[in-house]
Every structure is written in C-alpha cells, then in structure tokens.
C-alpha atoms as a PDB file:
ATOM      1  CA  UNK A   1       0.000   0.000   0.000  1.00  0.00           C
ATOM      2  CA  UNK A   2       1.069   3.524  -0.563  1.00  0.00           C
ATOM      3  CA  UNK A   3       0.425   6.745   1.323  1.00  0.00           C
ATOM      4  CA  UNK A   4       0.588  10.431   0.569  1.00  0.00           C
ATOM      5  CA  UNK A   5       0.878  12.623   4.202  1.00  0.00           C
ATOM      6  CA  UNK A   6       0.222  16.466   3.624  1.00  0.00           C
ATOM      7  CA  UNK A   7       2.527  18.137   5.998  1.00  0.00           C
ATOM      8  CA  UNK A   8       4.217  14.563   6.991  1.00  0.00           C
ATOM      9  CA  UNK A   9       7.262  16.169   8.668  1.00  0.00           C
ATOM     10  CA  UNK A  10       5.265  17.161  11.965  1.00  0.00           C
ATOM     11  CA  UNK A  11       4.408  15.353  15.900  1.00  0.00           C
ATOM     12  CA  UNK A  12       0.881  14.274  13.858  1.00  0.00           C
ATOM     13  CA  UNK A  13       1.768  13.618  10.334  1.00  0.00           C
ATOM     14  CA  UNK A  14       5.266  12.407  11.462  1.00  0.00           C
ATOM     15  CA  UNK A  15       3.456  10.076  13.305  1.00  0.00           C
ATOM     16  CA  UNK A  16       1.277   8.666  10.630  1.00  0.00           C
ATOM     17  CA  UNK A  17       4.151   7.990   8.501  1.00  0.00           C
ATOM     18  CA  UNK A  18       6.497   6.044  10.530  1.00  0.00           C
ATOM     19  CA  UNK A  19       3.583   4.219  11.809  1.00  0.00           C
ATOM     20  CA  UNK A  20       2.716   3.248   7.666  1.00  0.00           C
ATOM     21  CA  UNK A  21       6.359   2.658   6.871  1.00  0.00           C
ATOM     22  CA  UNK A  22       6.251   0.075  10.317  1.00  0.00           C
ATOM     23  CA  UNK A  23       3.531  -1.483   8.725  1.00  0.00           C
ATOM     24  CA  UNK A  24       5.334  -1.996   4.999  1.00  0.00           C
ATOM     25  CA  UNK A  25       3.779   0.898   3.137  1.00  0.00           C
ATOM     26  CA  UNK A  26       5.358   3.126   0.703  1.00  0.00           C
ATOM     27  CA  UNK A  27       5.137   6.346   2.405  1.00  0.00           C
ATOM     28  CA  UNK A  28       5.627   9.983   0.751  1.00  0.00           C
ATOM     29  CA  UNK A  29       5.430  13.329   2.848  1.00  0.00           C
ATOM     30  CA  UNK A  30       5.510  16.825   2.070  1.00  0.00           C
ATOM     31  CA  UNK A  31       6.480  20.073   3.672  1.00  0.00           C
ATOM     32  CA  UNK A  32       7.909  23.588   3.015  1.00  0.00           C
ATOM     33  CA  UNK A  33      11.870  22.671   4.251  1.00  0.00           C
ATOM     34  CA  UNK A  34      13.567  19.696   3.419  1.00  0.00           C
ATOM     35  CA  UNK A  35      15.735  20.130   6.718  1.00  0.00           C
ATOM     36  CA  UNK A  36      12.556  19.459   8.868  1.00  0.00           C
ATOM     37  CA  UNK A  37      12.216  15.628   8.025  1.00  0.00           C
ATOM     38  CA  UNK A  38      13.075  13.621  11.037  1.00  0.00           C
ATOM     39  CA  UNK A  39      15.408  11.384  10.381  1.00  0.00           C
ATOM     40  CA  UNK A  40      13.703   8.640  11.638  1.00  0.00           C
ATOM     41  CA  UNK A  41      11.276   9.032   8.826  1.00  0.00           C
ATOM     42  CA  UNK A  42      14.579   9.370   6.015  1.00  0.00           C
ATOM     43  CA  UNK A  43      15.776   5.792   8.333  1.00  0.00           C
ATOM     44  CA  UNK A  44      12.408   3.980   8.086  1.00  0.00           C
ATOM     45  CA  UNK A  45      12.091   4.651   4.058  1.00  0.00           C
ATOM     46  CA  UNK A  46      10.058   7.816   3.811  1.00  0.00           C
ATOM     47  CA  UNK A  47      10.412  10.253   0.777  1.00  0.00           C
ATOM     48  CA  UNK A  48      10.269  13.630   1.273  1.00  0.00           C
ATOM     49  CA  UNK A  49       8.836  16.312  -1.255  1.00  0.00           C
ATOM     50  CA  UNK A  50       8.919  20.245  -1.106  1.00  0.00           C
ATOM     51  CA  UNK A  51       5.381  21.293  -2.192  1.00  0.00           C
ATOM     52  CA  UNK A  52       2.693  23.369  -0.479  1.00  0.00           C
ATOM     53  CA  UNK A  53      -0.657  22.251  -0.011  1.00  0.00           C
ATOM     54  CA  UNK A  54      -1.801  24.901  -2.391  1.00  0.00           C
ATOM     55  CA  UNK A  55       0.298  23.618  -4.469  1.00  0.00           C
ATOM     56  CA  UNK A  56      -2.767  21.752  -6.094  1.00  0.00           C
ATOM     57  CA  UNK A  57      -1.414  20.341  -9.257  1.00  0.00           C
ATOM     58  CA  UNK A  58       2.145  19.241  -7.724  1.00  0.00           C
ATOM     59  CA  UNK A  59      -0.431  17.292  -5.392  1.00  0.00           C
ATOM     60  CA  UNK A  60      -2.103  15.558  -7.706  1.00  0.00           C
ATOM     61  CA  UNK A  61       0.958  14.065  -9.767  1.00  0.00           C
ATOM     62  CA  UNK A  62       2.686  13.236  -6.511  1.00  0.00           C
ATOM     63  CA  UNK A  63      -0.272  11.455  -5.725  1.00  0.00           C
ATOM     64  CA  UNK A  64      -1.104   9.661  -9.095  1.00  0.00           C
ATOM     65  CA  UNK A  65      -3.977   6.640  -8.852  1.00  0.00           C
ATOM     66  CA  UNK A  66      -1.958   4.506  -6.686  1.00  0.00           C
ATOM     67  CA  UNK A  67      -2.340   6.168  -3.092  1.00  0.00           C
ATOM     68  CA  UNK A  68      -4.569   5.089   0.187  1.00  0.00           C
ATOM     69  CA  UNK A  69      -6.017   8.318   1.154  1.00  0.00           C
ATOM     70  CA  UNK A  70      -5.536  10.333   4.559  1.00  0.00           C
ATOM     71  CA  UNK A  71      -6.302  12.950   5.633  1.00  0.00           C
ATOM     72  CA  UNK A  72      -4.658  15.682   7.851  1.00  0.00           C
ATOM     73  CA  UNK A  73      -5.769  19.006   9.520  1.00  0.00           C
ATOM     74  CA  UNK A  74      -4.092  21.824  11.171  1.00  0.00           C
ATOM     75  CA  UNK A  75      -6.026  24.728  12.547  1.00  0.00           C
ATOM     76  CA  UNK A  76      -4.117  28.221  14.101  1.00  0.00           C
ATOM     77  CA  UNK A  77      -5.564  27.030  17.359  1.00  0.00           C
ATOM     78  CA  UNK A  78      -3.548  24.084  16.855  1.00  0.00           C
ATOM     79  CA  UNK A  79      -5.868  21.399  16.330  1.00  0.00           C
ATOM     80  CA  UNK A  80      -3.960  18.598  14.466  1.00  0.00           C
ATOM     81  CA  UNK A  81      -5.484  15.624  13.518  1.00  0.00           C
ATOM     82  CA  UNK A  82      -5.194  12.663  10.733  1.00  0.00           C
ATOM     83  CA  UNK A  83      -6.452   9.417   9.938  1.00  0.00           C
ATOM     84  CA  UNK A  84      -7.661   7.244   6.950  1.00  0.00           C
ATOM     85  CA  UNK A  85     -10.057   9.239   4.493  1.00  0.00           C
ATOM     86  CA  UNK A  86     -13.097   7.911   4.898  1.00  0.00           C
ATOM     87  CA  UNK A  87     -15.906   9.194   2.158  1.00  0.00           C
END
C-alpha cells in the first residue's frame, strides 16, 4: 500500500508515517523545508517532497492513482489531527 501525508514532517503527520512505513507501506510526505524531516522518517524509508498544499497540481501528480487516502488538519488554534479518508 502507498500513502501520501500532507505536511508529513510534523508530531501528527510524522506520526502517521512512521507508523505506515512500520507497517510496509510506501510512504511519501511533504512540507515547506527539506531540513525538517526527522530522520527517523529518512531511516524507516520515507520520501520527502517540497510542495505546499496549495500547491494543487504538484499534489495531484505526486499522488497519481496509486495512493490510500488520509487525511490531515491543522487549525491556528492548533488542532492537528489525521487518519484514513473515509468518504
């Protein structure tokens, strides 16, 4: 299985990936600065891509048809939260 985290360099989305790469997936993150991927994450497998979210069409081809969907939110309040997209 493969996985696309928005913002995977973070305590949430961090989270989410090593916990995917544990469990065999292919895991790809993104964020703003390539020096903020833990290196656990660059250890367990993870690939790291500079895009921003609004970045819709650099999304979509990192994505291609082959990714399990989640889903992550951060609010200013600092609400963070992800888990599988569920439609």
């Amino acid at each position: 299985m493969r996985g696309v985290i928005l913002g995977g360099t973070g305590a949430i989305g961090g989270a989410v990936a090593a916990r995917l790469a544990a469990a065999g997936w292919s895991v790809d993150v993104t964020g703003r600065d390539p020096g903020s991927m833990p290196r656990e994450l660059v250890v367990a497998g993870v690939r790291f891509h500079q895009v921003e979210r609004s970045e819709t069409s650099a999304i979509e081809r990192l994505v291609g048809g082959d990714a399990d969907p989640y889903w992550s939110i951060y609010s200013p309040t600092g609400v963070r939260m992800s888990g599988p997209y569920c439609p």
